[in-house]
Protein backbone atom coordinates (compact mmCIF):
# COMPACT_ATOMS: atom_id res chain seq x y z
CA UNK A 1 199.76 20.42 56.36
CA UNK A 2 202.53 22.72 56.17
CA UNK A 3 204.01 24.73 52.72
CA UNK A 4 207.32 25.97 52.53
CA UNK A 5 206.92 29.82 51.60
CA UNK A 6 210.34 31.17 49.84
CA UNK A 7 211.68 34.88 49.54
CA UNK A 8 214.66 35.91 47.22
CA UNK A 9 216.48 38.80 49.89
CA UNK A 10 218.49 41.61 48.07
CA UNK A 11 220.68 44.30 50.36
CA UNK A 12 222.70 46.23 47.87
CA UNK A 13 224.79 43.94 45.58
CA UNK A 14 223.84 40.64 48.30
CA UNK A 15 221.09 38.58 47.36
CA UNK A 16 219.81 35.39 49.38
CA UNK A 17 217.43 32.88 49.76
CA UNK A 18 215.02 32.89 52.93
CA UNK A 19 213.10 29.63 53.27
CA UNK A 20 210.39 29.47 55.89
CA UNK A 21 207.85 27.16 56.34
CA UNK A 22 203.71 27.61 58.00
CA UNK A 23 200.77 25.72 57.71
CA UNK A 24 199.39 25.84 54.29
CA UNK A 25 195.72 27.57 54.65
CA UNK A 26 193.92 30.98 53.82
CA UNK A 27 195.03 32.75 56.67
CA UNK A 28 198.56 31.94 56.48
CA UNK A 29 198.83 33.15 52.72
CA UNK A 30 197.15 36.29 53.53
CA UNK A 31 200.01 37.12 56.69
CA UNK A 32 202.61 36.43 53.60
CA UNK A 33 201.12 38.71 51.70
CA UNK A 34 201.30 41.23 54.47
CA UNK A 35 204.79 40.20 55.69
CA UNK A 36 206.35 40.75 52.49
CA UNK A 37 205.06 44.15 51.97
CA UNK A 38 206.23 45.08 54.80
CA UNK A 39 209.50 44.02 54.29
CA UNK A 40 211.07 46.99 52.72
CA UNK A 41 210.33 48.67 56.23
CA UNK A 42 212.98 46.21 58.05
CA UNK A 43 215.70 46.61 55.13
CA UNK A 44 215.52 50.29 55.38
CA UNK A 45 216.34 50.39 58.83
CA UNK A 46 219.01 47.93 58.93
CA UNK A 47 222.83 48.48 58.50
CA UNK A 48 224.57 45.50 57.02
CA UNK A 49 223.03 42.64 54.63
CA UNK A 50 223.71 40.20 57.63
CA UNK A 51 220.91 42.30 59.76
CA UNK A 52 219.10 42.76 57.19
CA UNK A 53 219.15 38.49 56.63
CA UNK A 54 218.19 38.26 60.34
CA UNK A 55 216.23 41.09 60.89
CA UNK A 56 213.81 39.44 58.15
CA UNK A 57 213.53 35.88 60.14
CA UNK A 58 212.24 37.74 62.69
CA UNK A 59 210.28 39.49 61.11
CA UNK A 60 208.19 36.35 59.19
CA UNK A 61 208.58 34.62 62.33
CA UNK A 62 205.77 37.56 63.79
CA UNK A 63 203.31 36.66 61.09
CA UNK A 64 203.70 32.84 62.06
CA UNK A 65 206.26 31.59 59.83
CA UNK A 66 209.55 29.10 60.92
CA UNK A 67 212.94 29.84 59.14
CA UNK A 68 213.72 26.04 57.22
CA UNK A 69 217.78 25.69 56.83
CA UNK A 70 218.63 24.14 53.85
């Protein structure tokens, strides 16, 4: 079964969103955990709040998660 896994994004005054979606286990909860604290790593090195929004799909997407557009 999948679970939808949601982020609120903030990049100076821009907040957002990210929905993404992985199968709904043990494993998969402890990559989130992992992904999101090492999220501060990809804001810091990007340059606009639109890399920063893209940037961090990519980033979840190498721990297994799929971006869900709402």
């Amino acid at each position: 079964m999948k679970k939808a896994y949601i982020i609120n994004l903030k990049y100076g005054i821009w907040e957002n969103q990210l929905w993404l979606e992985a199968d709904d286990n043990e494993v998969m909860q402890e990559k989130w955990e992992i992904a999101k604290a090492k999220l501060t790593d990809v804001a810091t090195a990007c340059q606009s709040s639109g890399d920063y929004f893209n940037k961090a799909i990519e980033h979840f997407s190498q721990y297994g998660f799929s971006r869900i557009q709402k």
